[in-house]
PDB file of N, CA and C in Angstrom:
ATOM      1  N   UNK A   1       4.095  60.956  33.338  1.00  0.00           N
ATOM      2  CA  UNK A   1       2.856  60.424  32.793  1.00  0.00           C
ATOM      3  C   UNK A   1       2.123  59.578  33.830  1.00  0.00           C
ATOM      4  N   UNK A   2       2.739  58.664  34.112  1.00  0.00           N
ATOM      5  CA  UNK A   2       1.987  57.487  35.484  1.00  0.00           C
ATOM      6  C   UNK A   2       1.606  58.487  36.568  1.00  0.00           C
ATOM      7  N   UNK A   3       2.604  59.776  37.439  1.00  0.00           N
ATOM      8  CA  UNK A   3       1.368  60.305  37.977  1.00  0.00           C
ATOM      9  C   UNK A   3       0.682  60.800  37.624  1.00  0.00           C
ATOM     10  N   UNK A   4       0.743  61.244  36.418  1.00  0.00           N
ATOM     11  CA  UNK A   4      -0.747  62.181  35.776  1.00  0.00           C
ATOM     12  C   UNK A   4      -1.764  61.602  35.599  1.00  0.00           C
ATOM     13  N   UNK A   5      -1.522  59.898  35.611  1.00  0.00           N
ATOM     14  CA  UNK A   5      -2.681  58.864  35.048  1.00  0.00           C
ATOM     15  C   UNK A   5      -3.492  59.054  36.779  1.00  0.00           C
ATOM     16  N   UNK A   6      -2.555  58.721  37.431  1.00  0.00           N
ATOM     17  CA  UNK A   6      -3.447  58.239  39.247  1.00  0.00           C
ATOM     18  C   UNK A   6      -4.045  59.066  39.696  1.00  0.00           C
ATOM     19  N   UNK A   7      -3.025  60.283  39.217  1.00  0.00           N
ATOM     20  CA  UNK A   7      -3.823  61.549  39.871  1.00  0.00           C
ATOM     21  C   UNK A   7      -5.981  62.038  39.453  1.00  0.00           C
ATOM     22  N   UNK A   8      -5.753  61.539  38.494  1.00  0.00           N
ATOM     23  CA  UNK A   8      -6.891  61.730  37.586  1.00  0.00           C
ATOM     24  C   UNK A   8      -8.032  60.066  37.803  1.00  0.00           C
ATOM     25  N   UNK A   9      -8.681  60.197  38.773  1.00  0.00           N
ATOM     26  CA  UNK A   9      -9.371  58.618  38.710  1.00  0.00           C
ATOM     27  C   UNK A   9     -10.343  58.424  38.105  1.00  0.00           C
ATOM     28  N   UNK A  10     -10.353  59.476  37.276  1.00  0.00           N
ATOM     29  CA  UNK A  10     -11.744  59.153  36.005  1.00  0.00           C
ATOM     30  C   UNK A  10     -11.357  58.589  34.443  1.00  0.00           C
ATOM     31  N   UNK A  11      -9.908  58.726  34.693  1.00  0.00           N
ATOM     32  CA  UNK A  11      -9.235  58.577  33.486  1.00  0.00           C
ATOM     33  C   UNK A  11      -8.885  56.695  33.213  1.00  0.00           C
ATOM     34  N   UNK A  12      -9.563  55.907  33.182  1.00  0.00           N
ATOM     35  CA  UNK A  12      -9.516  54.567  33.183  1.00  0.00           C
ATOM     36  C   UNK A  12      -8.803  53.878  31.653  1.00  0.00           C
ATOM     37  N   UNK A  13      -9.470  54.507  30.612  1.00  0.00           N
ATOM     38  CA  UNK A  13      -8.755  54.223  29.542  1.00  0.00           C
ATOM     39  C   UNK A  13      -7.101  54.890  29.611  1.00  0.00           C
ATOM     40  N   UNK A  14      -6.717  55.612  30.252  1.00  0.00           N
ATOM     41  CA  UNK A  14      -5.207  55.938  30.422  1.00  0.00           C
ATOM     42  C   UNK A  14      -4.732  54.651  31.314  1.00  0.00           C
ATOM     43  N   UNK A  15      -4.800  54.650  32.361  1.00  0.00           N
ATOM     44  CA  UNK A  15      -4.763  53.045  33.369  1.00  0.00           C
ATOM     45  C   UNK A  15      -4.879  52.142  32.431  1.00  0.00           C
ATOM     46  N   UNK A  16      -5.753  51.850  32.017  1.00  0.00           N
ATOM     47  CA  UNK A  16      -5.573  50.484  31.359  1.00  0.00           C
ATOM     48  C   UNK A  16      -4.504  50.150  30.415  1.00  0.00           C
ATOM     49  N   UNK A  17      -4.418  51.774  29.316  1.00  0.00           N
ATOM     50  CA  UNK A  17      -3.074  51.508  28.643  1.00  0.00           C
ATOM     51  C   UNK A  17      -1.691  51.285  29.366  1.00  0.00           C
ATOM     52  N   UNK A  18      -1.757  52.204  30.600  1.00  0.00           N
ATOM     53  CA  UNK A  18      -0.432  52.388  31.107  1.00  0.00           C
ATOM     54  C   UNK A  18      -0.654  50.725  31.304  1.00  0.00           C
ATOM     55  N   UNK A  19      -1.565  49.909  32.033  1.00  0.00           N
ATOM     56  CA  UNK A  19      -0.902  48.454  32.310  1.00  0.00           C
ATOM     57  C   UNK A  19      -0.869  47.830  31.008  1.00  0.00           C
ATOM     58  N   UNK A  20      -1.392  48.188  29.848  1.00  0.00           N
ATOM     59  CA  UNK A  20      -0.961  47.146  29.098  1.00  0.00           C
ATOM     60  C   UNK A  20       0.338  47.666  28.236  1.00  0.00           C
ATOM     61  N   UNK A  21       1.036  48.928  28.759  1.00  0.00           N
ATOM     62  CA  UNK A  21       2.443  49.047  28.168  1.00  0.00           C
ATOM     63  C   UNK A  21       3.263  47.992  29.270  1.00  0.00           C
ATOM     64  N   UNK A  22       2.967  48.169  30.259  1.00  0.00           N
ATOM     65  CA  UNK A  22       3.764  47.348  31.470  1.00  0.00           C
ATOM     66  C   UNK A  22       3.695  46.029  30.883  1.00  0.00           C
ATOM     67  N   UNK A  23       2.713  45.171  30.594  1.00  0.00           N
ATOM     68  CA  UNK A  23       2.458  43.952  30.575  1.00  0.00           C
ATOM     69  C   UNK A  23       3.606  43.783  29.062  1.00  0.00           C
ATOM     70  N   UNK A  24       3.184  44.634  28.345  1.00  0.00           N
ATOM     71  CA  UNK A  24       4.438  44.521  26.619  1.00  0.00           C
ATOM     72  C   UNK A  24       5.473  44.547  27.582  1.00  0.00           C
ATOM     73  N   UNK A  25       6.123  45.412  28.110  1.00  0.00           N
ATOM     74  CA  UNK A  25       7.396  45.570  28.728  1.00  0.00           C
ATOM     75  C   UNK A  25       8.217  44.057  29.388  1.00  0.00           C
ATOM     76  N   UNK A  26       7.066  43.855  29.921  1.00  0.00           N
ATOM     77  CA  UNK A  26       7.486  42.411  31.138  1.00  0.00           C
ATOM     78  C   UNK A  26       7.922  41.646  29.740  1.00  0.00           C
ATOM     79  N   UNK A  27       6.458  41.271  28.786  1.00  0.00           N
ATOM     80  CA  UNK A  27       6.868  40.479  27.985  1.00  0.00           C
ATOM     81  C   UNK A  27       7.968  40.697  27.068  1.00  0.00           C
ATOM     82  N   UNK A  28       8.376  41.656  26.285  1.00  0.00           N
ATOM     83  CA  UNK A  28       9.482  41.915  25.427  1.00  0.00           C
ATOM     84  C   UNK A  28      10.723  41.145  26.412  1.00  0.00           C
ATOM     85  N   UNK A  29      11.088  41.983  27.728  1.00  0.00           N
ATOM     86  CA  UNK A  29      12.008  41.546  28.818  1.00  0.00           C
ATOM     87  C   UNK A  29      12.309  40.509  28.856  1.00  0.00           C
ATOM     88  N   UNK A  30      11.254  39.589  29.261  1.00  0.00           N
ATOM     89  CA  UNK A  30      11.073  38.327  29.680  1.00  0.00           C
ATOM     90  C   UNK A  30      11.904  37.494  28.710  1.00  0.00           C
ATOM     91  N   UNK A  31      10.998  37.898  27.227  1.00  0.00           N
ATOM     92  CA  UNK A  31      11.211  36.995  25.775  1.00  0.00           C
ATOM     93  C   UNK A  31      13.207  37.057  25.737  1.00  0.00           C
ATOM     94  N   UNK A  32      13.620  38.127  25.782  1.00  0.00           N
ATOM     95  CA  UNK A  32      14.637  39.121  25.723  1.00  0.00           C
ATOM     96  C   UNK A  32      15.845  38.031  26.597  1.00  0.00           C
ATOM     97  N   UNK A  33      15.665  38.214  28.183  1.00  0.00           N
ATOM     98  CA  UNK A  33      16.411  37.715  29.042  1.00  0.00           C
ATOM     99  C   UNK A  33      16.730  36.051  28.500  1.00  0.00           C
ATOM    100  N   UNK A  34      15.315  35.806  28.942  1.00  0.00           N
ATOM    101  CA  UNK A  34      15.169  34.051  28.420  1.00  0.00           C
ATOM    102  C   UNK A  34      15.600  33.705  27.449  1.00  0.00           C
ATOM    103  N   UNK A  35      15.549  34.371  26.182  1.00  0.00           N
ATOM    104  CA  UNK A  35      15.908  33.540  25.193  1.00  0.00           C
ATOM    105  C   UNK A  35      18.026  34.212  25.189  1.00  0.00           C
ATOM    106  N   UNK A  36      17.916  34.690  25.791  1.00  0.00           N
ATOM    107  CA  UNK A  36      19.543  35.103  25.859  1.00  0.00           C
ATOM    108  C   UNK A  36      20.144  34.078  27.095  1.00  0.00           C
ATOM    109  N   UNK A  37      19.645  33.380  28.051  1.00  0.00           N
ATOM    110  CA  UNK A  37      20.366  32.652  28.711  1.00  0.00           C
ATOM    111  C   UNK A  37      19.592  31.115  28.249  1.00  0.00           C
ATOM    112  N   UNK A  38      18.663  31.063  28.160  1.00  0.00           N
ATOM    113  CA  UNK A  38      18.487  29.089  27.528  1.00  0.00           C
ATOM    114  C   UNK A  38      18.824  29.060  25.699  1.00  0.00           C
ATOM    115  N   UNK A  39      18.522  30.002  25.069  1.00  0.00           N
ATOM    116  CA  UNK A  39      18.651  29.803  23.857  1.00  0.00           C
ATOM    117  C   UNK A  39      17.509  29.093  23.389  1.00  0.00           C
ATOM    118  N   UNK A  40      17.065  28.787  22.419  1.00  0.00           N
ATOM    119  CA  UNK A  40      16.333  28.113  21.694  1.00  0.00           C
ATOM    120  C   UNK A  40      15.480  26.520  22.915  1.00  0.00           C
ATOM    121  N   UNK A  41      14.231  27.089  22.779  1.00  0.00           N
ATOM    122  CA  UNK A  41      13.706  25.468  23.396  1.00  0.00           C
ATOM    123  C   UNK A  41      12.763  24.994  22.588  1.00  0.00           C
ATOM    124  N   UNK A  42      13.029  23.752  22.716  1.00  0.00           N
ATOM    125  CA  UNK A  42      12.460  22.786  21.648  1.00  0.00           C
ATOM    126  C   UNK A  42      11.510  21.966  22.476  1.00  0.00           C
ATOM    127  N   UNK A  43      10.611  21.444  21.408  1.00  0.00           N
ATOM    128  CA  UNK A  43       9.863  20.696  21.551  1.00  0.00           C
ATOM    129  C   UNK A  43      10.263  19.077  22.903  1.00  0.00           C
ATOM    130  N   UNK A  44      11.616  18.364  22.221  1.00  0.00           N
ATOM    131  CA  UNK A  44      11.990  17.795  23.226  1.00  0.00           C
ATOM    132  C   UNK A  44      12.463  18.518  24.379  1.00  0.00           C
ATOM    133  N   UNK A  45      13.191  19.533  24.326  1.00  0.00           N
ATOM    134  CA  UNK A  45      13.693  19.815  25.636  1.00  0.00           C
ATOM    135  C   UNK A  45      12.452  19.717  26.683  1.00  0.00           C
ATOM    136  N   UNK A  46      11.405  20.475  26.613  1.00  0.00           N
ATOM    137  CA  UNK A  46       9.835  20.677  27.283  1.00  0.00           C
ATOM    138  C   UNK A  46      10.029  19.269  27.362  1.00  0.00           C
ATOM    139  N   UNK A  47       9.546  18.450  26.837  1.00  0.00           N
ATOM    140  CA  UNK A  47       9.561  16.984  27.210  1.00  0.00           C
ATOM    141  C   UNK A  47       9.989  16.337  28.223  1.00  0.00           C
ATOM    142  N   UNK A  48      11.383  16.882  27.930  1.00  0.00           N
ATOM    143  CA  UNK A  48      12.185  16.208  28.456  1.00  0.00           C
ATOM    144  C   UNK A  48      12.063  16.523  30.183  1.00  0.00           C
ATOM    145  N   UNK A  49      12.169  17.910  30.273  1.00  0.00           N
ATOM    146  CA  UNK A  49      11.966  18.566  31.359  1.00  0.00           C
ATOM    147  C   UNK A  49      10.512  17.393  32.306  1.00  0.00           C
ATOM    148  N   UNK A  50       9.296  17.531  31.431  1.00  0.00           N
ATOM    149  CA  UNK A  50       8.040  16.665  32.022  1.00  0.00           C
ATOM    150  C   UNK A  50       8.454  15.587  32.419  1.00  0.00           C
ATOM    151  N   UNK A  51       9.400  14.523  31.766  1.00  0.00           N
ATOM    152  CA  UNK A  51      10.067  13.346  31.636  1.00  0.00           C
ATOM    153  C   UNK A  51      10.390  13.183  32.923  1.00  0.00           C
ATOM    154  N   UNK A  52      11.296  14.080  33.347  1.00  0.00           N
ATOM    155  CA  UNK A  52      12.258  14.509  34.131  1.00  0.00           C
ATOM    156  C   UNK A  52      10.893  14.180  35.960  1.00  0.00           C
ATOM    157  N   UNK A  53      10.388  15.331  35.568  1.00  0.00           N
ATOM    158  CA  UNK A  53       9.317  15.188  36.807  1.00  0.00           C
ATOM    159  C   UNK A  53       8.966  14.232  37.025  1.00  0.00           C
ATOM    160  N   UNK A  54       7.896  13.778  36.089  1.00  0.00           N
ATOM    161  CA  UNK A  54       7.086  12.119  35.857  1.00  0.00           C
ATOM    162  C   UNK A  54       8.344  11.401  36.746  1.00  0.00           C
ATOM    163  N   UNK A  55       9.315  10.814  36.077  1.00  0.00           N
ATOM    164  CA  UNK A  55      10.620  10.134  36.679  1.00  0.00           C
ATOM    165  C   UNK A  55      10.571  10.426  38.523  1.00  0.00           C
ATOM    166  N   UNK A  56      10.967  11.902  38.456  1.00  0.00           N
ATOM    167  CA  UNK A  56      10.904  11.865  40.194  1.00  0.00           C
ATOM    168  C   UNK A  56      10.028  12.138  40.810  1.00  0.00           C
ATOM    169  N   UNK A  57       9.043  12.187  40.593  1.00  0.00           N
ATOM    170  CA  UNK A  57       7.412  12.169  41.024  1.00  0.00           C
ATOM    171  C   UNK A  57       7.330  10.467  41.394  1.00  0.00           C
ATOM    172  N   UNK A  58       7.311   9.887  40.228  1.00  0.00           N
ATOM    173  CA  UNK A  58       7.336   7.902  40.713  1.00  0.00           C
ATOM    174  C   UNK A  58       8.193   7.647  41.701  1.00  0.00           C
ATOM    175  N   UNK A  59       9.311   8.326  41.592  1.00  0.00           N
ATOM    176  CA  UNK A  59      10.421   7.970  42.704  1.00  0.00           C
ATOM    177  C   UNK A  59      10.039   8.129  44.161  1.00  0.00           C
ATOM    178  N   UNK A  60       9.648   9.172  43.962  1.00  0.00           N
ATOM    179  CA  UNK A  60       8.994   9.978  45.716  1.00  0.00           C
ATOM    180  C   UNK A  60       7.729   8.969  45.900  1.00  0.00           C
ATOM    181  N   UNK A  61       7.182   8.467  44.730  1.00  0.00           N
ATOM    182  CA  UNK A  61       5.967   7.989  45.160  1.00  0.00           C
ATOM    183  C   UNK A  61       6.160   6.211  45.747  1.00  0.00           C
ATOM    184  N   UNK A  62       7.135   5.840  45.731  1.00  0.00           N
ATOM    185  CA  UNK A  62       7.811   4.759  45.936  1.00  0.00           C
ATOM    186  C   UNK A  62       8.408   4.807  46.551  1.00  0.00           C
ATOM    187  N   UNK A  63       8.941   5.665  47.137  1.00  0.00           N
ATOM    188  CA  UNK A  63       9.463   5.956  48.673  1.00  0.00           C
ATOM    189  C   UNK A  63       8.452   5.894  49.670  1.00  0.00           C
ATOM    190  N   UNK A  64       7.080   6.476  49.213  1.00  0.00           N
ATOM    191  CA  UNK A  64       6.148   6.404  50.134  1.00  0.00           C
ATOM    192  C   UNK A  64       5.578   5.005  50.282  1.00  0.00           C
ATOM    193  N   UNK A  65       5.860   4.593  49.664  1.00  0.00           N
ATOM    194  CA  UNK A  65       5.237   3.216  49.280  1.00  0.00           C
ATOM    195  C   UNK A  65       5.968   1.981  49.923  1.00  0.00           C
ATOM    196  N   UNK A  66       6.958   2.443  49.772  1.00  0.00           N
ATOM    197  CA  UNK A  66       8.318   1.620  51.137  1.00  0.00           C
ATOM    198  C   UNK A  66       7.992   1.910  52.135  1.00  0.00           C
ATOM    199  N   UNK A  67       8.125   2.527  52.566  1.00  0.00           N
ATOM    200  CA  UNK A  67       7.526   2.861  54.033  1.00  0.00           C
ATOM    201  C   UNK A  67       6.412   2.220  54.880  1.00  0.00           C
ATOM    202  N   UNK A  68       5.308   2.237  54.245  1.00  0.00           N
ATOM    203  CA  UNK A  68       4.816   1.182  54.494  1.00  0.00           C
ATOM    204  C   UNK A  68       4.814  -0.202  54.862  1.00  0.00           C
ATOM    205  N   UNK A  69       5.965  -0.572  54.124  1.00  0.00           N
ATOM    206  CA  UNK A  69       6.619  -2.132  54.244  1.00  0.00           C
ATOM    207  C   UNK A  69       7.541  -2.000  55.645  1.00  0.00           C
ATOM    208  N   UNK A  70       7.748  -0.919  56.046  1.00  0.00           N
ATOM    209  CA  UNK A  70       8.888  -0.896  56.709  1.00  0.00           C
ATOM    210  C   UNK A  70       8.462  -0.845  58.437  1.00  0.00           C
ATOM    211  N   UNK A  71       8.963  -2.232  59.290  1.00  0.00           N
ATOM    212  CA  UNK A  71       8.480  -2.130  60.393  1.00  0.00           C
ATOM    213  C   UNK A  71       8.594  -0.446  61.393  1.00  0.00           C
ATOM    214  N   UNK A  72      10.316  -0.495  61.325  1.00  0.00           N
ATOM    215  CA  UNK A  72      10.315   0.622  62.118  1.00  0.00           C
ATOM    216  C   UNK A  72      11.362   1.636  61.150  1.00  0.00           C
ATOM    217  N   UNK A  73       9.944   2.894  60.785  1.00  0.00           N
ATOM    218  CA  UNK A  73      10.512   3.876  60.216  1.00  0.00           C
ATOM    219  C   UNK A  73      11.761   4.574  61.075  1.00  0.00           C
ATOM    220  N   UNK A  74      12.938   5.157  60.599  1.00  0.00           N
ATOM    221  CA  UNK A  74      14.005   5.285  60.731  1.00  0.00           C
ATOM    222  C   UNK A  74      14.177   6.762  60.364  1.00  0.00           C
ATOM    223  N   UNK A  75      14.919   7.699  61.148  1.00  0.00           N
ATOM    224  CA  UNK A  75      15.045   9.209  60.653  1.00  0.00           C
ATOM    225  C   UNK A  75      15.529   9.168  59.304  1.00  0.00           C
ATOM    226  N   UNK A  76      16.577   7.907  59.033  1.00  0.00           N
ATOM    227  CA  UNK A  76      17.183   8.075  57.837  1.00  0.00           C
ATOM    228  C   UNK A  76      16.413   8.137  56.895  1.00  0.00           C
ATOM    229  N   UNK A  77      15.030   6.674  57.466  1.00  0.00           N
ATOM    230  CA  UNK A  77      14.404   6.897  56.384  1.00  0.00           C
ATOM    231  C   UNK A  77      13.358   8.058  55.766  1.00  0.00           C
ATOM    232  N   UNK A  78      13.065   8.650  56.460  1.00  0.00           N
ATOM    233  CA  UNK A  78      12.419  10.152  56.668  1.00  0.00           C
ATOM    234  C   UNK A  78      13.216  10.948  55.727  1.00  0.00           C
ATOM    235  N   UNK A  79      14.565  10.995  56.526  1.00  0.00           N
ATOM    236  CA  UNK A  79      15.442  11.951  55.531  1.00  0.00           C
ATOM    237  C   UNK A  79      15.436  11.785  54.019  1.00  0.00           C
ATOM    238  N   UNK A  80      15.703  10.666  53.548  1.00  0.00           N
ATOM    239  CA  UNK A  80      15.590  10.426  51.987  1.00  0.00           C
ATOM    240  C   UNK A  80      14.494  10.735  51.534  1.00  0.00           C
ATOM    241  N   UNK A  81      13.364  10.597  52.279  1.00  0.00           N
ATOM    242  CA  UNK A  81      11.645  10.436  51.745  1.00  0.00           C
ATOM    243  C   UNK A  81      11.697  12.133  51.633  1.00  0.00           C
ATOM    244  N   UNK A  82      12.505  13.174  52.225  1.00  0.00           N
ATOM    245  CA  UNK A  82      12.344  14.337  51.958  1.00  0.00           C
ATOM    246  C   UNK A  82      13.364  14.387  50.984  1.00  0.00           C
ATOM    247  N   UNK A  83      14.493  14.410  51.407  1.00  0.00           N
ATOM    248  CA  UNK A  83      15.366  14.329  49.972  1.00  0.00           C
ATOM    249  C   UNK A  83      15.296  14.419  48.665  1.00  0.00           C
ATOM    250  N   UNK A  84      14.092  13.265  48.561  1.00  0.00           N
ATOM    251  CA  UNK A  84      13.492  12.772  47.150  1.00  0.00           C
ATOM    252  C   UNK A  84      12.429  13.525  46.742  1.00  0.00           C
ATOM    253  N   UNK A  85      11.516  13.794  47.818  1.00  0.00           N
ATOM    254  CA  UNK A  85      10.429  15.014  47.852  1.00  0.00           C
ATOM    255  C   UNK A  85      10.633  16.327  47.545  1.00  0.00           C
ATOM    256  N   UNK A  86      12.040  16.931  48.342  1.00  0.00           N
ATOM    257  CA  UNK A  86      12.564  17.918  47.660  1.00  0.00           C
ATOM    258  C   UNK A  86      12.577  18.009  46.109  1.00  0.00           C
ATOM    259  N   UNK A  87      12.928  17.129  45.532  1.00  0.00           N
ATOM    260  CA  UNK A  87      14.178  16.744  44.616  1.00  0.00           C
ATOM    261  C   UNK A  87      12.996  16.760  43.304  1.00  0.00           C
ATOM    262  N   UNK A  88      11.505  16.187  43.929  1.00  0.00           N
ATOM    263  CA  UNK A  88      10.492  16.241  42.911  1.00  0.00           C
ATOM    264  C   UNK A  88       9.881  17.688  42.979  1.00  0.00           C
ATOM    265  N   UNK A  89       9.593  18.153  44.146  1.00  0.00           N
ATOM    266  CA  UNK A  89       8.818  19.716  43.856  1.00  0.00           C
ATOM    267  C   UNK A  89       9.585  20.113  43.606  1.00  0.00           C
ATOM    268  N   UNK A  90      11.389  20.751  43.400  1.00  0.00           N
ATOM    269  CA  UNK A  90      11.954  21.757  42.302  1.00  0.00           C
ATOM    270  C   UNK A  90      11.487  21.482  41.161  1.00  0.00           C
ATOM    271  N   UNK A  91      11.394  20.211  40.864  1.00  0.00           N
ATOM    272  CA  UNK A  91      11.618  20.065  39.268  1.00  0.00           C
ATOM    273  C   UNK A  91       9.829  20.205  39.188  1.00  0.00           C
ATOM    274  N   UNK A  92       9.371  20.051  39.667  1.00  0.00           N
ATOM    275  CA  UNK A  92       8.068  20.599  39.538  1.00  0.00           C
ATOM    276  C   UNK A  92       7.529  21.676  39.045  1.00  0.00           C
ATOM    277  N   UNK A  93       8.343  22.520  40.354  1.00  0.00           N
ATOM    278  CA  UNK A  93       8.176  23.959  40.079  1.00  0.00           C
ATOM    279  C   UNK A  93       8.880  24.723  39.078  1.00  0.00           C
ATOM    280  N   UNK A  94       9.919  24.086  38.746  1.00  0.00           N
ATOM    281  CA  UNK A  94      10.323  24.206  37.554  1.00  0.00           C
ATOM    282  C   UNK A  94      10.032  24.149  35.949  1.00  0.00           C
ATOM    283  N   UNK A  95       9.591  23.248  36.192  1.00  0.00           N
ATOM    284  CA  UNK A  95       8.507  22.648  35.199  1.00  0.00           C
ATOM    285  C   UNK A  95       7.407  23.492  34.682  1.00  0.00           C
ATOM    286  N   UNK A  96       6.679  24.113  36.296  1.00  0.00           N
ATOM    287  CA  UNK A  96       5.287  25.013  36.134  1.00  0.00           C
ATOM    288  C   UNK A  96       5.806  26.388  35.708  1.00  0.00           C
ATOM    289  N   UNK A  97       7.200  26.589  36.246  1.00  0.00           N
ATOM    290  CA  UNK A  97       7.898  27.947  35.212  1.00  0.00           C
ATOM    291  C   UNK A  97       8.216  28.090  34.180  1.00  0.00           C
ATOM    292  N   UNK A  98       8.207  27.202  33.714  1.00  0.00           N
ATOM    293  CA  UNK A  98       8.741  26.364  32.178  1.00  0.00           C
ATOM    294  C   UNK A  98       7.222  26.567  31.259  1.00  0.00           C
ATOM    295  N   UNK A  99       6.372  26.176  31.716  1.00  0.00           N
ATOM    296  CA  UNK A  99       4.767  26.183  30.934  1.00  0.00           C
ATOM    297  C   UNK A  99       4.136  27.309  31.261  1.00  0.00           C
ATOM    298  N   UNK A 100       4.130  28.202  32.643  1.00  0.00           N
ATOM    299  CA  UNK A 100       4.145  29.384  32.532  1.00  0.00           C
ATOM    300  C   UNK A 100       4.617  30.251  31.464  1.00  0.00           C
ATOM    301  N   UNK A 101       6.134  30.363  31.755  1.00  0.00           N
ATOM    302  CA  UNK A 101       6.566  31.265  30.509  1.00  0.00           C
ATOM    303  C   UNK A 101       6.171  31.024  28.842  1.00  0.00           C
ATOM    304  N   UNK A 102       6.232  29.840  28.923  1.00  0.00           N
ATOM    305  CA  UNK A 102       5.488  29.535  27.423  1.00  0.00           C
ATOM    306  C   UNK A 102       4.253  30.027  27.364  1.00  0.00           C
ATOM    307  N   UNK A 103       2.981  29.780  27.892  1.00  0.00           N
ATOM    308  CA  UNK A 103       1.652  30.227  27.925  1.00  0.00           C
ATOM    309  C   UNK A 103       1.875  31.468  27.332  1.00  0.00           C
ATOM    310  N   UNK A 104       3.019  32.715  28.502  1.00  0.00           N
ATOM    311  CA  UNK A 104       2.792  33.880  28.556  1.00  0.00           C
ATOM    312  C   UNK A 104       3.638  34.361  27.613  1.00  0.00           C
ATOM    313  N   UNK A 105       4.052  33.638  26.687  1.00  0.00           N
ATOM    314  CA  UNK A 105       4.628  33.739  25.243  1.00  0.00           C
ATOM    315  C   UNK A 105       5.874  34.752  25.356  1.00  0.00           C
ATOM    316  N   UNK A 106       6.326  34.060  26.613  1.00  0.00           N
ATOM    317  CA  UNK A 106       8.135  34.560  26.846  1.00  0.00           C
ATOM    318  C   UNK A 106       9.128  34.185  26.052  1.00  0.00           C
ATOM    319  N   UNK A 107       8.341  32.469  25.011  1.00  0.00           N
ATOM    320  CA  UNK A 107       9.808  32.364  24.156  1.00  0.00           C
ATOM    321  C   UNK A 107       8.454  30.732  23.466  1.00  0.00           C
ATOM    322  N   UNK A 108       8.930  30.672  22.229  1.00  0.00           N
ATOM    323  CA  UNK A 108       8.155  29.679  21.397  1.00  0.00           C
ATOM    324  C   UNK A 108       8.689  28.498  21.507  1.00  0.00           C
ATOM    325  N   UNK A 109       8.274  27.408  21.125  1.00  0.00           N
ATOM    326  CA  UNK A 109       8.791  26.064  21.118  1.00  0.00           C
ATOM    327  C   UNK A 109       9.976  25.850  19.839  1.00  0.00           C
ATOM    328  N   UNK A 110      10.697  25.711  19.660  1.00  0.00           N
ATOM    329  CA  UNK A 110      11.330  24.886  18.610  1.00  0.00           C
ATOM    330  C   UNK A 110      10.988  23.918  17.614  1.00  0.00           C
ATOM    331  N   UNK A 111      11.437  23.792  17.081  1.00  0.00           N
ATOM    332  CA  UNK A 111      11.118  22.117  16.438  1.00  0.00           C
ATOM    333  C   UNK A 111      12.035  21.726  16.611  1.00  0.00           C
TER     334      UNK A 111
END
């Protein structure tokens, strides 16, 4: 079927269905996988997760903020200031995968 759709480039309403079977597919999958390895997410968990960031977002931001105070910056101190920086963009990006998949209605909130 998919090459019969490409082969044919006048055929646009076939294309469009074929992507919006793909797009059901991803989503069924998605809903499917996810909710088979986190189980149920709730309202706090999401929270908690934001919580979580907020928390090491201030942290990193107070590292930067030391530094300043600090006559002579130190590799060590560099090292932690990434450390901590690391430590906030996972959970970041984590976070933005977390509200992603929700948006794209991979799995509902809880109560």
């Amino acid at each position: 079927m998919a090459s019969e759709v490409f082969d044919e480039p006048h055929n646009d309403l076939d294309i469009r269905r074929l992507f919006q079977e793909i797009e059901h597919n991803i989503k069924v999958l998605n809903r499917e996988k996810i909710s088979e390895i986190t189980g149920n997410v709730s309202k706090e968990d999401f929270n908690d997760v934001a919580r979580t960031a907020a928390r090491l977002r201030a942290r990193y931001l107070e590292k930067v903020i030391q530094l300043e105070s600090t006559e002579d910056i130190s590799s060590s101190d560099i090292s932690t200031l990434r450390e901590t920086r690391l430590m906030y963009e996972e959970v970041h990006k984590g976070f933005a995968a977390l509200q992603h998949a929700l948006h794209r209605g991979y799995f509902s909130l809880a109560e």
